[in-house]
PDB file of N, CA and C in Angstrom:
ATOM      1  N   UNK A   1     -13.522   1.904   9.251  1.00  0.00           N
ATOM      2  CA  UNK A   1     -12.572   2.701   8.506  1.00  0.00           C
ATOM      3  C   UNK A   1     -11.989   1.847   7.382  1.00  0.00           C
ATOM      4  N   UNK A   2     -12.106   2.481   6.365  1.00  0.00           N
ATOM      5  CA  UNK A   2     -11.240   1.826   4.850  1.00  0.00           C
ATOM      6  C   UNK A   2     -10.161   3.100   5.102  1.00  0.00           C
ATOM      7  N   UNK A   3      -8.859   1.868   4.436  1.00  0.00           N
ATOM      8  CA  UNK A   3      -7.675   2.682   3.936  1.00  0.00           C
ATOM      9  C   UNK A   3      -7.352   2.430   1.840  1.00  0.00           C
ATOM     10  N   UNK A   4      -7.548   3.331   1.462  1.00  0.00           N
ATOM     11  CA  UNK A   4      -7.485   3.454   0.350  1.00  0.00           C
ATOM     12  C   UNK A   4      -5.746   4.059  -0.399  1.00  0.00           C
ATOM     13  N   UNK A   5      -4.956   3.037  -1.255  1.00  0.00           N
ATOM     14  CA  UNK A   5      -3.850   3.056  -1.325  1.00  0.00           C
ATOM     15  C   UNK A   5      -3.728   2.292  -2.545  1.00  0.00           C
ATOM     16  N   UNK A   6      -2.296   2.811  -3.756  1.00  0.00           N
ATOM     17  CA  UNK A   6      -1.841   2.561  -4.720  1.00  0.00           C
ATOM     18  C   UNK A   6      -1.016   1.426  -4.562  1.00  0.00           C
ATOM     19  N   UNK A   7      -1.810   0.616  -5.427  1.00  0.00           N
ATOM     20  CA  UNK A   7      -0.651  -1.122  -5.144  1.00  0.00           C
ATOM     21  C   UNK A   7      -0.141  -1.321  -6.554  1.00  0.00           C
ATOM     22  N   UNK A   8       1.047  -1.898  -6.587  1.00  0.00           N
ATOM     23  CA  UNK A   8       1.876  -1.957  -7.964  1.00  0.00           C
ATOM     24  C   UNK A   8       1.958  -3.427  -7.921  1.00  0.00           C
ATOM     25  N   UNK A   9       1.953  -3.989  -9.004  1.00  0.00           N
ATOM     26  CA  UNK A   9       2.409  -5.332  -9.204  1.00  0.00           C
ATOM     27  C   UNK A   9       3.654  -5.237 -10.548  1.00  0.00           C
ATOM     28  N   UNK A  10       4.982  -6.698 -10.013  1.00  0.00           N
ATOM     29  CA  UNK A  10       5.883  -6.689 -10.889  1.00  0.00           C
ATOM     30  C   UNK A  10       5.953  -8.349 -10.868  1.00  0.00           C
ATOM     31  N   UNK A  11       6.476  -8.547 -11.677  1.00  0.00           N
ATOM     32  CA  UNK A  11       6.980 -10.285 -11.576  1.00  0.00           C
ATOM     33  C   UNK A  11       8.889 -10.426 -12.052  1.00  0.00           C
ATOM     34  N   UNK A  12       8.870 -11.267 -10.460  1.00  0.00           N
ATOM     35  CA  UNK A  12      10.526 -11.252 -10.267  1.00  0.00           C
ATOM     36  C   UNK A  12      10.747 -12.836 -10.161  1.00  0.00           C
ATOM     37  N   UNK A  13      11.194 -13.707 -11.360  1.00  0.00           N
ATOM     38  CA  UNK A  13      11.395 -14.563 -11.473  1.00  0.00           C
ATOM     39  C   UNK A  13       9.986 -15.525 -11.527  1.00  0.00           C
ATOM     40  N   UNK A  14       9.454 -16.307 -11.226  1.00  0.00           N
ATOM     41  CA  UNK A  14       8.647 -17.196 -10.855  1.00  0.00           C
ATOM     42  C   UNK A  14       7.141 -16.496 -10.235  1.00  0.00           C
ATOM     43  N   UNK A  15       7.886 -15.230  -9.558  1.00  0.00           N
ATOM     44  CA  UNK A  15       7.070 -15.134  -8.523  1.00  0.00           C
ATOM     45  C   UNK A  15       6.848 -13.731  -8.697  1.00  0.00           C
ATOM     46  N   UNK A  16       5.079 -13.069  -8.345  1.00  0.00           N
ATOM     47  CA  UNK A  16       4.488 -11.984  -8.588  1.00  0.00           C
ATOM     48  C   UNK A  16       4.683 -10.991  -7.057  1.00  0.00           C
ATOM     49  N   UNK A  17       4.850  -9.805  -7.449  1.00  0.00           N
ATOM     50  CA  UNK A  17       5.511  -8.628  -5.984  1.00  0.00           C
ATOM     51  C   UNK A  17       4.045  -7.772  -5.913  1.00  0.00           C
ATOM     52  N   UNK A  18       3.599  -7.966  -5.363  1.00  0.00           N
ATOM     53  CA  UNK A  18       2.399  -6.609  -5.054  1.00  0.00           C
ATOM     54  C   UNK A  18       3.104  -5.710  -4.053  1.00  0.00           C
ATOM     55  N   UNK A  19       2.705  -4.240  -4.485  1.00  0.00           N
ATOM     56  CA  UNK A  19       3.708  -3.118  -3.490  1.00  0.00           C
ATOM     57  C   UNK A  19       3.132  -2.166  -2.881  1.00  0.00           C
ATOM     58  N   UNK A  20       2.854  -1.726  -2.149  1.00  0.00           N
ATOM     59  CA  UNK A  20       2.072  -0.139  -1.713  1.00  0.00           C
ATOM     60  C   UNK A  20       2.960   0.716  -1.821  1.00  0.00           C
ATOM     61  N   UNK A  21       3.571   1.732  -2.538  1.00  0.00           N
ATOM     62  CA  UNK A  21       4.608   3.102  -1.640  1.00  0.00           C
ATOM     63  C   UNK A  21       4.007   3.724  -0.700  1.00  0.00           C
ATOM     64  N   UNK A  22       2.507   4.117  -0.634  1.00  0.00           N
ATOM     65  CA  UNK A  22       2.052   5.124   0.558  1.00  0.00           C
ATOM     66  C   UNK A  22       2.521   4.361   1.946  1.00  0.00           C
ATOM     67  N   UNK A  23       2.250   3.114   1.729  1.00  0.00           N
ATOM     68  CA  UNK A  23       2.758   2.591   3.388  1.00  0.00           C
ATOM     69  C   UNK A  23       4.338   1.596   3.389  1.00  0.00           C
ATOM     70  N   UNK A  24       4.997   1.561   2.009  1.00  0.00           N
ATOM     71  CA  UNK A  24       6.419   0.575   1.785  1.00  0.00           C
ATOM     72  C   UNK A  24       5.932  -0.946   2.809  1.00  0.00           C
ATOM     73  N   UNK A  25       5.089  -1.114   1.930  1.00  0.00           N
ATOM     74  CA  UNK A  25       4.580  -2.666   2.358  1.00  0.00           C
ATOM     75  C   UNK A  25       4.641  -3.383   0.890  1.00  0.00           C
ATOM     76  N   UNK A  26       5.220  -4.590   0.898  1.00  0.00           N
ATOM     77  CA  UNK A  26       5.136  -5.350  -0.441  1.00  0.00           C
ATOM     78  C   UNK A  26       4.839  -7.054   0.284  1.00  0.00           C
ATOM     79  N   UNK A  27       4.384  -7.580  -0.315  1.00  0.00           N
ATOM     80  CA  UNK A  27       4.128  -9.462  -0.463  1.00  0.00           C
ATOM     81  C   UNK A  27       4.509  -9.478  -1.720  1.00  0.00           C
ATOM     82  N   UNK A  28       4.694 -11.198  -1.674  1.00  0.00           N
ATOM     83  CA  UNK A  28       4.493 -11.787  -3.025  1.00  0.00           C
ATOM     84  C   UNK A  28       3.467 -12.787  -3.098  1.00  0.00           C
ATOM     85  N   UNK A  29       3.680 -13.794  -4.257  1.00  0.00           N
ATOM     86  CA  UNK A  29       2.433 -14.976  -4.500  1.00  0.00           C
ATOM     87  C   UNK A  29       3.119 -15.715  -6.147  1.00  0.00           C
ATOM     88  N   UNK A  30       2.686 -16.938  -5.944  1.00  0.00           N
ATOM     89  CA  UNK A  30       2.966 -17.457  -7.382  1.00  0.00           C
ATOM     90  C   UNK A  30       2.251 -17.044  -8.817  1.00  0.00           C
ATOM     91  N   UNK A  31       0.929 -16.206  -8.120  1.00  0.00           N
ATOM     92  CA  UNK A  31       0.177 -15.429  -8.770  1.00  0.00           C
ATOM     93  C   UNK A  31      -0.471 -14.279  -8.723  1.00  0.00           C
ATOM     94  N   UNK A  32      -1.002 -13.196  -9.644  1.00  0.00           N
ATOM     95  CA  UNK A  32      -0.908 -11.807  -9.257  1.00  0.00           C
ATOM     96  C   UNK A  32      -2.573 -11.715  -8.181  1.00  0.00           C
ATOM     97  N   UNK A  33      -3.155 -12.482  -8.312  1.00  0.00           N
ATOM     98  CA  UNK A  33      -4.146 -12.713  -7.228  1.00  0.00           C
ATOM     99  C   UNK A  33      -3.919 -12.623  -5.738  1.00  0.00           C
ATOM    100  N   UNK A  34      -2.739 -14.004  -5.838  1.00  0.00           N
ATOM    101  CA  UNK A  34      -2.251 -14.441  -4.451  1.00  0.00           C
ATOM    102  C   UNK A  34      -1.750 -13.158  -4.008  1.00  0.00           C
ATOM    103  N   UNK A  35      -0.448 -12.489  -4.918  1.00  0.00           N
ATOM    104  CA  UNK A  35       0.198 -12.018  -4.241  1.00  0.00           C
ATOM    105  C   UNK A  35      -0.875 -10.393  -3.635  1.00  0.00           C
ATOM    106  N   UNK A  36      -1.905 -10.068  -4.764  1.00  0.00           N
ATOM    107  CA  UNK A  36      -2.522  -9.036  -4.281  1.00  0.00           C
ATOM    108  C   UNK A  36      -3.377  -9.342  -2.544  1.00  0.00           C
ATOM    109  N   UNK A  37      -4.039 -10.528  -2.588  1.00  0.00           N
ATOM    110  CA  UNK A  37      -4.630 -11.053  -1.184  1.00  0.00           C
ATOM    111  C   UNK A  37      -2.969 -11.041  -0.282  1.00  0.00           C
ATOM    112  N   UNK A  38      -2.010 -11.575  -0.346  1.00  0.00           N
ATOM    113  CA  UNK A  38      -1.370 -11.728   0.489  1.00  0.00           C
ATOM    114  C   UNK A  38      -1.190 -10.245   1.165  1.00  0.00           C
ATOM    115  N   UNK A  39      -0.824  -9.130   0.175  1.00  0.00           N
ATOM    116  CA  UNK A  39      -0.624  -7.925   0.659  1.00  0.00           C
ATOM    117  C   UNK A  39      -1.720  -6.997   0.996  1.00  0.00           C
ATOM    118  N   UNK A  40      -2.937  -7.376   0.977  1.00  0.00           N
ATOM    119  CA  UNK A  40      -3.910  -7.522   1.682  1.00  0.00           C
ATOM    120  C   UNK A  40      -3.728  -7.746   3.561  1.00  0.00           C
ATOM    121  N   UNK A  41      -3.663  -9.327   3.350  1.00  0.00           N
ATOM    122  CA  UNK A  41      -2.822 -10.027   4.777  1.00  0.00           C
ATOM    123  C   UNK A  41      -2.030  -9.159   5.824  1.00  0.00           C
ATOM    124  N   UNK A  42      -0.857  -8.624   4.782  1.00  0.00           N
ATOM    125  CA  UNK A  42       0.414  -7.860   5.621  1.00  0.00           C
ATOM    126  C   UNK A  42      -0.033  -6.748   6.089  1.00  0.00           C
ATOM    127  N   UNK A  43      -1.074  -5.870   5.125  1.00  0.00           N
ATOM    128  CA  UNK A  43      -1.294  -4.415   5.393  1.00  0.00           C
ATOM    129  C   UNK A  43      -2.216  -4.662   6.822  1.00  0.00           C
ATOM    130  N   UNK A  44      -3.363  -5.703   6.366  1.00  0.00           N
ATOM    131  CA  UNK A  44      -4.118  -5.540   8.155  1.00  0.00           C
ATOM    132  C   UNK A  44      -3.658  -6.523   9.179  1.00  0.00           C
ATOM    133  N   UNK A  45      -2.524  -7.094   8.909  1.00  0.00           N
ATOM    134  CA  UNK A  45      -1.506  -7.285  10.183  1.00  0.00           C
ATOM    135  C   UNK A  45      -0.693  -6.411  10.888  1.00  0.00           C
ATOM    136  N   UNK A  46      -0.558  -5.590   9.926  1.00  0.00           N
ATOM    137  CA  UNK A  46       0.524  -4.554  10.241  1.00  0.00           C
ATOM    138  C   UNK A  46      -0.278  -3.169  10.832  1.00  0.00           C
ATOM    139  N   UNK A  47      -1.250  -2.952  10.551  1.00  0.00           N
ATOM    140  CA  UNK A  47      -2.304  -2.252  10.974  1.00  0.00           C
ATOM    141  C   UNK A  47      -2.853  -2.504  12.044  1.00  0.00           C
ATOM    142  N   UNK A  48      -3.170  -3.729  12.722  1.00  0.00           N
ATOM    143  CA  UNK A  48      -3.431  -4.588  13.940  1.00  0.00           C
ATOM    144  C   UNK A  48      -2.016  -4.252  14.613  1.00  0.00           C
ATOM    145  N   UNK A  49      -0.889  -4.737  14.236  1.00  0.00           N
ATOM    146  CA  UNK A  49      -0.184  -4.460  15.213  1.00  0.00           C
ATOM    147  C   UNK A  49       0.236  -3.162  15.511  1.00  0.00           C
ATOM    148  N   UNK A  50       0.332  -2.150  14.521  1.00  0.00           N
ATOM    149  CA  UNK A  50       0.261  -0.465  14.835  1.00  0.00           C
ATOM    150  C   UNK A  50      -0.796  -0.028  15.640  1.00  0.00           C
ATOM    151  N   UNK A  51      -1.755  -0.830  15.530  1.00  0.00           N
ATOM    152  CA  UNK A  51      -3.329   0.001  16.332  1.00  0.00           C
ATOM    153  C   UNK A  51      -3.315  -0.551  17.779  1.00  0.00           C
ATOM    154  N   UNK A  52      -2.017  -1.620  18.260  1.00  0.00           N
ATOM    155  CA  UNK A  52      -2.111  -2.695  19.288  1.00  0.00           C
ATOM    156  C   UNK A  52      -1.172  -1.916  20.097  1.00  0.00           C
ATOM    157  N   UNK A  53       0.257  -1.038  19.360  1.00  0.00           N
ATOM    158  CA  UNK A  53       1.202  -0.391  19.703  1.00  0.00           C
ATOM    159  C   UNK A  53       0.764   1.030  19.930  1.00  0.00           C
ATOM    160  N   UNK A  54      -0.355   1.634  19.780  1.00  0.00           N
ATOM    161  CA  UNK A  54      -0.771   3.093  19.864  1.00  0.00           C
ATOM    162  C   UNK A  54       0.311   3.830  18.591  1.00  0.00           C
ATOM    163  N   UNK A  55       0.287   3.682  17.925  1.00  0.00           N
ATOM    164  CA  UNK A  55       1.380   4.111  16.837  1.00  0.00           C
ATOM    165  C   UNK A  55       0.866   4.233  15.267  1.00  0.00           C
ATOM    166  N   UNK A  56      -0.633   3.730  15.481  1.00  0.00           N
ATOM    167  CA  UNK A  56      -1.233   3.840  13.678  1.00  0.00           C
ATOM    168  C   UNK A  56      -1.686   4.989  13.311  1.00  0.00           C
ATOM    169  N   UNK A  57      -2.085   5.793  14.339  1.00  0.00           N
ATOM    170  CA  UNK A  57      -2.231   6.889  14.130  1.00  0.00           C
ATOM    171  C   UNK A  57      -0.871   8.233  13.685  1.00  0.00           C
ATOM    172  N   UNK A  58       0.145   8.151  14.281  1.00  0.00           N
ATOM    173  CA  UNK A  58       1.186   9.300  13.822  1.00  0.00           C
ATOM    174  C   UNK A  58       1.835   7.795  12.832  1.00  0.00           C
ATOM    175  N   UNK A  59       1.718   6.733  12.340  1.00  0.00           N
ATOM    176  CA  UNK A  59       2.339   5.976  11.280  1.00  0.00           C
ATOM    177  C   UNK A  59       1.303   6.469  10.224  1.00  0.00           C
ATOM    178  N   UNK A  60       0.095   6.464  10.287  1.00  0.00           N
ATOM    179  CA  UNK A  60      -0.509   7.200   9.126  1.00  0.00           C
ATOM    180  C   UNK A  60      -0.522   9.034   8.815  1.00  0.00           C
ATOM    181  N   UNK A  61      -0.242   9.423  10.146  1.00  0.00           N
ATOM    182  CA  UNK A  61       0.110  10.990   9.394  1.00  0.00           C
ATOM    183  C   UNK A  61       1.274  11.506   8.686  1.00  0.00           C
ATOM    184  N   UNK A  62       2.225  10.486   9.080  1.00  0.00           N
ATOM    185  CA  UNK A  62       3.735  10.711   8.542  1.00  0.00           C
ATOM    186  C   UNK A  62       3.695  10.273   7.110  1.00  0.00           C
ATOM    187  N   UNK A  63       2.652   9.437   6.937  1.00  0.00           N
ATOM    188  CA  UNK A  63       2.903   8.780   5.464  1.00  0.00           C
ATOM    189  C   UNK A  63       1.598   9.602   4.553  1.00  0.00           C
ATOM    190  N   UNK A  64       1.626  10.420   5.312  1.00  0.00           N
ATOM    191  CA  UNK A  64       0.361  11.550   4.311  1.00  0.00           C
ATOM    192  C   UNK A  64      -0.957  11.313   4.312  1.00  0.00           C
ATOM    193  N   UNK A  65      -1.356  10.119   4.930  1.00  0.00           N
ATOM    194  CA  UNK A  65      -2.939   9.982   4.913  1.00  0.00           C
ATOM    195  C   UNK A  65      -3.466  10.783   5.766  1.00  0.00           C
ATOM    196  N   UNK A  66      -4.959  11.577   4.925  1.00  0.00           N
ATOM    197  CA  UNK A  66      -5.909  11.973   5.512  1.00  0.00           C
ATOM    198  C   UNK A  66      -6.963  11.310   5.663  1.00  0.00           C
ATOM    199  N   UNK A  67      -8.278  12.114   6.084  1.00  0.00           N
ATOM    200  CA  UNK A  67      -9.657  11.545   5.728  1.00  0.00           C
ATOM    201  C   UNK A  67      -9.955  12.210   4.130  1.00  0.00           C
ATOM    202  N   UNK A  68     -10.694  11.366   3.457  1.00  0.00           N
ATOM    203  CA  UNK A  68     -10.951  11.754   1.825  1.00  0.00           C
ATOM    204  C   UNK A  68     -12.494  12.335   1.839  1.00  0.00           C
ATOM    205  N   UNK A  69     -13.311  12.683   2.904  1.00  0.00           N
ATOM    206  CA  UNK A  69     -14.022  13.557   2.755  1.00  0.00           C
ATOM    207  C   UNK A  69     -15.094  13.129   4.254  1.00  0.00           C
ATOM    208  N   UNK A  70     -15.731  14.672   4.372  1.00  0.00           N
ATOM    209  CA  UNK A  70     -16.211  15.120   5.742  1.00  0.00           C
ATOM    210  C   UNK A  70     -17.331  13.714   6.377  1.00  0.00           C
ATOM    211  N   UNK A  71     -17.852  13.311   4.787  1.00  0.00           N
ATOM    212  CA  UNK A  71     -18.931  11.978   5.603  1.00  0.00           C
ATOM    213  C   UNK A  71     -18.152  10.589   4.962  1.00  0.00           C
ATOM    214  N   UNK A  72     -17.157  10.349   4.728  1.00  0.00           N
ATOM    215  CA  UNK A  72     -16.544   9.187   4.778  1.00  0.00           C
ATOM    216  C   UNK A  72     -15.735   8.704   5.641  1.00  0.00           C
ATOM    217  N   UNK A  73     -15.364   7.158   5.762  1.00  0.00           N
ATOM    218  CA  UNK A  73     -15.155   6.794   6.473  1.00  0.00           C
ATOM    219  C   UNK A  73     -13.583   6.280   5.711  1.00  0.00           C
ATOM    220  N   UNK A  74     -12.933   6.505   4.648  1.00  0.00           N
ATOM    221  CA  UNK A  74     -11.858   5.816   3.890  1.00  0.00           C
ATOM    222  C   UNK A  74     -11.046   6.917   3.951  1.00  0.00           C
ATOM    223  N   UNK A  75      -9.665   6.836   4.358  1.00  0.00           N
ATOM    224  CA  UNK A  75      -8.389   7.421   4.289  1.00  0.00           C
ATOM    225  C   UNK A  75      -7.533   7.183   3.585  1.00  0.00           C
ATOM    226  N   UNK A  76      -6.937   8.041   2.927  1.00  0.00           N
ATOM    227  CA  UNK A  76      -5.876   7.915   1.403  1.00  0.00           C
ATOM    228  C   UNK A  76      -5.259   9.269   1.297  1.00  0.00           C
ATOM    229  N   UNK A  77      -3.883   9.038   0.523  1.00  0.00           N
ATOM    230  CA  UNK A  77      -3.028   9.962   0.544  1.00  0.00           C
ATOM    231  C   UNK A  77      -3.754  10.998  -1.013  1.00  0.00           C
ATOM    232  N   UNK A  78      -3.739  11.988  -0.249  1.00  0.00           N
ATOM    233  CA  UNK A  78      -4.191  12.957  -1.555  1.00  0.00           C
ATOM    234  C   UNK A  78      -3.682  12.859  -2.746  1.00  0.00           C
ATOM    235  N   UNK A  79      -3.358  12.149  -3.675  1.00  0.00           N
ATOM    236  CA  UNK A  79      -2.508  12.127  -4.857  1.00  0.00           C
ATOM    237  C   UNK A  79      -3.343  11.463  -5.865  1.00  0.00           C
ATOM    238  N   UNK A  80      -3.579  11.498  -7.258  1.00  0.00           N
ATOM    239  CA  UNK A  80      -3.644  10.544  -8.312  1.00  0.00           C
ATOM    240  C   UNK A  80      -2.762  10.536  -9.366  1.00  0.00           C
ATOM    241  N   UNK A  81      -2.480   8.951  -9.068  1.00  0.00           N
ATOM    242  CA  UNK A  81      -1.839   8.438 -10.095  1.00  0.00           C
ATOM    243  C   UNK A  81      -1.868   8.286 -11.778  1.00  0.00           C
ATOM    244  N   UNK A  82      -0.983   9.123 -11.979  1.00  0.00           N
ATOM    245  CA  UNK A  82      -1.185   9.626 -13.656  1.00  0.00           C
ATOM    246  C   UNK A  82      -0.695   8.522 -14.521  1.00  0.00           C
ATOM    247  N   UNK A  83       1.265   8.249 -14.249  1.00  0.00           N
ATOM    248  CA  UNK A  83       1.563   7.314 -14.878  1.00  0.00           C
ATOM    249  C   UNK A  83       2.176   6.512 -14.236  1.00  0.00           C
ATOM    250  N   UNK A  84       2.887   5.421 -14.531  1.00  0.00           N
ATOM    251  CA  UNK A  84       3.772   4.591 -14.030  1.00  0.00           C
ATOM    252  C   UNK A  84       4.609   3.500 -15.733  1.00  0.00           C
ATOM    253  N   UNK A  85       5.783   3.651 -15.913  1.00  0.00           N
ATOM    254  CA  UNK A  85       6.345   3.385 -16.761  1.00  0.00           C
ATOM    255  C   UNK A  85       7.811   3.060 -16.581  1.00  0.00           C
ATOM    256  N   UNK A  86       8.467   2.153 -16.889  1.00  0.00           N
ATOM    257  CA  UNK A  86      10.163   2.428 -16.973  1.00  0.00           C
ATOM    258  C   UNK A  86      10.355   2.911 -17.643  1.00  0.00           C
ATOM    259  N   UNK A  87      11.945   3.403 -17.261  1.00  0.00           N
ATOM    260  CA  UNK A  87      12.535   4.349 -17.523  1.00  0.00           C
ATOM    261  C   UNK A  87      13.936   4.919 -17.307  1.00  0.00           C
ATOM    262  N   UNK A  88      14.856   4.567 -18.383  1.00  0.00           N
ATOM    263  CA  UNK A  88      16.150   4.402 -18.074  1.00  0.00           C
ATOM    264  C   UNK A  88      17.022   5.818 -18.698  1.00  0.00           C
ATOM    265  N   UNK A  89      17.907   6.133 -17.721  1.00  0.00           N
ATOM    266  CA  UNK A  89      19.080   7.051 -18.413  1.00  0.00           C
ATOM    267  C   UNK A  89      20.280   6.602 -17.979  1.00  0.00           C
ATOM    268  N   UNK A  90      21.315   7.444 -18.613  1.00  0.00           N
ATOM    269  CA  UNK A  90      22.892   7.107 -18.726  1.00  0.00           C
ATOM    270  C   UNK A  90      23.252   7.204 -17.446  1.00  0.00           C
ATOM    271  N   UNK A  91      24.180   6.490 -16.224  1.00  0.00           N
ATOM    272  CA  UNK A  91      24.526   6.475 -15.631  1.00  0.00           C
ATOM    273  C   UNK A  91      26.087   6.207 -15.758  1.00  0.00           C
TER     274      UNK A  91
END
């Protein structure tokens, strides 16, 4: 099984943030490499330990993943990503 998911990268000081929203998993790294492998790391740790807890299964239906088609084997939240931009108003 592949899990297929939108990762964001930002840089906060020194140091690069890789992010998922479908699963609110983030790492960092001194570089946007590292930090993408690190969050790599977290997602199939965290996946190991959900699949260890009987819990990866209703942790992935709550967060919207399906199967992405009848002969595949990769799960992802039905959505594509159009834009991503800041974006400020008056508060």
């Amino acid at each position: 099984m592949k899990i297929q998911f939108t990762e964001e990268f930002w840089k906060e000081g020194n140091m690069y943030v890789s992010y998922s929203p479908e699963l609110d998993i983030a790492a960092c790294g001194e570089t946007v490499k590292l930090a993408k492998h690190n969050l790599g790391e977290v997602i199939g740790i965290t996946i190991e330990e959900m699949r260890g807890l009987g819990t990866l299964e209703s942790y992935l239906r709550e967060a919207g993943f399906e199967n992405l088609g009848a002969e595949s084997d990769v799960i992802g939240v039905n959505k594509e990503l159009i834009s991503f931009e800041p974006r400020e108003i008056p508060v």
